[in-house]
PDB file of N, CA and C in Angstrom:
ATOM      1  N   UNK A   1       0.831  -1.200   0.000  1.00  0.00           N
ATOM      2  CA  UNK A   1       0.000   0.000   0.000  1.00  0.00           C
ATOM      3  C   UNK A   1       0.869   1.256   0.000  1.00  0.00           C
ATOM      4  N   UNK A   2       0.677   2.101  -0.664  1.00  0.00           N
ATOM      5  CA  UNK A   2       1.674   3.381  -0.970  1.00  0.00           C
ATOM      6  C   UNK A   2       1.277   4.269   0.370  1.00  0.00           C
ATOM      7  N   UNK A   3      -0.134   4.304   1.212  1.00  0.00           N
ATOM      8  CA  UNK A   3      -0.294   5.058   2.228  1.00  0.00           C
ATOM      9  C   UNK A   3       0.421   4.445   3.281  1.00  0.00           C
ATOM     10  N   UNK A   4       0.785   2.875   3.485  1.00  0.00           N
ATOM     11  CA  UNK A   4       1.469   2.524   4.329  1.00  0.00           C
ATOM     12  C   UNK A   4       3.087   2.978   4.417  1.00  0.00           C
ATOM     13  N   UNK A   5       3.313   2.486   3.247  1.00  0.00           N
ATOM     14  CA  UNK A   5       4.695   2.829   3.255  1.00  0.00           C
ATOM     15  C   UNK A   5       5.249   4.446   3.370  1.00  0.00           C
ATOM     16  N   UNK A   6       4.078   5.633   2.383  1.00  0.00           N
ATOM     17  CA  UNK A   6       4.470   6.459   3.042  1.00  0.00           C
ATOM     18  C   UNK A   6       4.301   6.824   4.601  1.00  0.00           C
ATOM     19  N   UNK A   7       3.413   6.607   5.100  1.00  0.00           N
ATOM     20  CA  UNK A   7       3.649   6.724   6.731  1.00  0.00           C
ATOM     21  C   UNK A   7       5.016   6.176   7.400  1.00  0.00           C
ATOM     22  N   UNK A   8       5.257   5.279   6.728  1.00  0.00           N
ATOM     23  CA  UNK A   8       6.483   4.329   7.262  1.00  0.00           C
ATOM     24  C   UNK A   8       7.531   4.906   7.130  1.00  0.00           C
ATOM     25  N   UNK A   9       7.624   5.315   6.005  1.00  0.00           N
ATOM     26  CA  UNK A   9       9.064   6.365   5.983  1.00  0.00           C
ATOM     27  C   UNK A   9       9.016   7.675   6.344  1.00  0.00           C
ATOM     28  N   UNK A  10       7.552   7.991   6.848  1.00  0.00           N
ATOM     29  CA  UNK A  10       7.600   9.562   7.994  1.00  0.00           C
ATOM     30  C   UNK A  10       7.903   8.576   9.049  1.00  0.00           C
ATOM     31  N   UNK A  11       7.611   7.729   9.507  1.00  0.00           N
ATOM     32  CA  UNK A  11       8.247   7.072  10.721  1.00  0.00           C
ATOM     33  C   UNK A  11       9.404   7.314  10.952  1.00  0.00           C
ATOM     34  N   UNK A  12       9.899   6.808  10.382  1.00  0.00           N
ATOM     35  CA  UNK A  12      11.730   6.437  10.021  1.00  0.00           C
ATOM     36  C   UNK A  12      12.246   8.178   9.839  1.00  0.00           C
ATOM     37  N   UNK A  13      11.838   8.640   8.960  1.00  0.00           N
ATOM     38  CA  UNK A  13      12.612   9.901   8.953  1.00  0.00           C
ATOM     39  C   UNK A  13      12.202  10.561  10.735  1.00  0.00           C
ATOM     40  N   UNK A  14      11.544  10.760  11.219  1.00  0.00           N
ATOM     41  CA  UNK A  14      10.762  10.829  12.539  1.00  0.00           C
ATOM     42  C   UNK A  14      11.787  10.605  13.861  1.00  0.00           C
ATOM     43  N   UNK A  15      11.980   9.039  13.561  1.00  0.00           N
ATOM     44  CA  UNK A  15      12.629   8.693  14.383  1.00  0.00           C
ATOM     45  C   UNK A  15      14.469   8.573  14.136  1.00  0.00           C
ATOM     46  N   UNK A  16      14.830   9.398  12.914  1.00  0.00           N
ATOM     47  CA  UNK A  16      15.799   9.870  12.606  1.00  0.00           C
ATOM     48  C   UNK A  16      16.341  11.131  12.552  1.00  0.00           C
ATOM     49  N   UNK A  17      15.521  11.857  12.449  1.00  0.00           N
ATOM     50  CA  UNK A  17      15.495  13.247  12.942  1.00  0.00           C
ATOM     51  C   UNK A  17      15.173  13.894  14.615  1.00  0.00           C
ATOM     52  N   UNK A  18      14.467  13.244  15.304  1.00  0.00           N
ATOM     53  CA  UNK A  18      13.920  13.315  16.007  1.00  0.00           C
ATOM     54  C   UNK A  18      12.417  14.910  16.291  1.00  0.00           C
ATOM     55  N   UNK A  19      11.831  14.676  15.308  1.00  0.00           N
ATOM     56  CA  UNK A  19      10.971  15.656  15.281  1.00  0.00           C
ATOM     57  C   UNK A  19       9.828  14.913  15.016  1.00  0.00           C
ATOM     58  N   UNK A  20       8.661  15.208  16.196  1.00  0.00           N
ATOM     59  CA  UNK A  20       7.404  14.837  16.024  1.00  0.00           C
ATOM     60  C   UNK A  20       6.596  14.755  14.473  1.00  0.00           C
ATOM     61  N   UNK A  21       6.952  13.839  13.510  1.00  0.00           N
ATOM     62  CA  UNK A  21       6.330  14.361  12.628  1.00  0.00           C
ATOM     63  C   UNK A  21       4.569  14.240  12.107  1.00  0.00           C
ATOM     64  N   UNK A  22       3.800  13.636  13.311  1.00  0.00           N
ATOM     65  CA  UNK A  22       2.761  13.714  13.056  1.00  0.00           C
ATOM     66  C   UNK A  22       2.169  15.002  13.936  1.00  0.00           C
ATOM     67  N   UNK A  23       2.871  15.953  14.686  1.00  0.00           N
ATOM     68  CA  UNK A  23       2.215  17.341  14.922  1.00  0.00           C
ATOM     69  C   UNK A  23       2.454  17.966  13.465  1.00  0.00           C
ATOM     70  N   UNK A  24       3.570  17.673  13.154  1.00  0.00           N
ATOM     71  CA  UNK A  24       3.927  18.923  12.187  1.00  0.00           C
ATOM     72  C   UNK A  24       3.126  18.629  11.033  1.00  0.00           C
ATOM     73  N   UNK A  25       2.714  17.352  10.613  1.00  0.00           N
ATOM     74  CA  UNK A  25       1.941  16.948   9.482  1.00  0.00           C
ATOM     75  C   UNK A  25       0.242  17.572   9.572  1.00  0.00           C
ATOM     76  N   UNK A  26       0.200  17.350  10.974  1.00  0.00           N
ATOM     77  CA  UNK A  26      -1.237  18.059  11.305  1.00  0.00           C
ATOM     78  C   UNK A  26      -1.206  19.585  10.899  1.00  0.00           C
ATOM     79  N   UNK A  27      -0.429  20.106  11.791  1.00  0.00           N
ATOM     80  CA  UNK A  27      -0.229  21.595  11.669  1.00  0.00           C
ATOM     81  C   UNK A  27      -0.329  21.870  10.081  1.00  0.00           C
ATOM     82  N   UNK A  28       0.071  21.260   9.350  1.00  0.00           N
ATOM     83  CA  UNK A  28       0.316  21.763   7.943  1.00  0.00           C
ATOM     84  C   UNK A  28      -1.263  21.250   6.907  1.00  0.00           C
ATOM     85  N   UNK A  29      -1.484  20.403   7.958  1.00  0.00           N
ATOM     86  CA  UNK A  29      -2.863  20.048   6.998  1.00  0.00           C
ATOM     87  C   UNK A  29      -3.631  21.350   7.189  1.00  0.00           C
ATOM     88  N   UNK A  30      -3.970  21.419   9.014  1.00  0.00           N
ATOM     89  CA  UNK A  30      -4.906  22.499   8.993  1.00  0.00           C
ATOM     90  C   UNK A  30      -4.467  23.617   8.517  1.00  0.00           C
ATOM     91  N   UNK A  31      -3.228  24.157   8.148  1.00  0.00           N
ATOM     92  CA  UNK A  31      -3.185  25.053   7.471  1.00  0.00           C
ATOM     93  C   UNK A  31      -3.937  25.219   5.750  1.00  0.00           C
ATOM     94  N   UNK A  32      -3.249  23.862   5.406  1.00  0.00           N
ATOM     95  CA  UNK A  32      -3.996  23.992   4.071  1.00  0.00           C
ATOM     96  C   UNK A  32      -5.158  24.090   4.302  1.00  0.00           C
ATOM     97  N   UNK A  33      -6.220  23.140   5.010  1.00  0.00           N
ATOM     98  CA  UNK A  33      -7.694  23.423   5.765  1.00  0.00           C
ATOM     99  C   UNK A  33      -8.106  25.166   5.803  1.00  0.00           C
ATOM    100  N   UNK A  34      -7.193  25.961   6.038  1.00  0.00           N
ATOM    101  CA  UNK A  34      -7.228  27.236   6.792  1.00  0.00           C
ATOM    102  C   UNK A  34      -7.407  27.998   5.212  1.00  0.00           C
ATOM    103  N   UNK A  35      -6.241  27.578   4.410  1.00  0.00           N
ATOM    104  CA  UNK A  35      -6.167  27.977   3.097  1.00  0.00           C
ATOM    105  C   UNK A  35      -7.342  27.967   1.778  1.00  0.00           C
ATOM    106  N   UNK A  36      -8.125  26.829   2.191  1.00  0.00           N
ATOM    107  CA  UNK A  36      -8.842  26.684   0.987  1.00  0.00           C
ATOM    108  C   UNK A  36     -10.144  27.502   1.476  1.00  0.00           C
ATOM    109  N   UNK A  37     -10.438  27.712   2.976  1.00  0.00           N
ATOM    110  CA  UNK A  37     -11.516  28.574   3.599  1.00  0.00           C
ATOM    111  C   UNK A  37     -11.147  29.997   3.102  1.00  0.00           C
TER     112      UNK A  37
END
């Protein structure tokens, strides 16, 4: 599944970087959310 694997490698980059990347993925959705309003 391409949605799995991309999650999987925000995992990995995630836990290689060490930056929360499911706040920052949120944050950026609701922005776009914010954008199309």
């Amino acid at each position: 599944m391409v949605i799995y694997g991309f999650s999987n490698g925000f995992y990995r980059w995630d836990t290689l970087v060490g930056i929360p990347t499911s706040e920052v993925f949120g944050q950026v959705l609701s922005l776009f959310q914010k954008l199309e309003c």
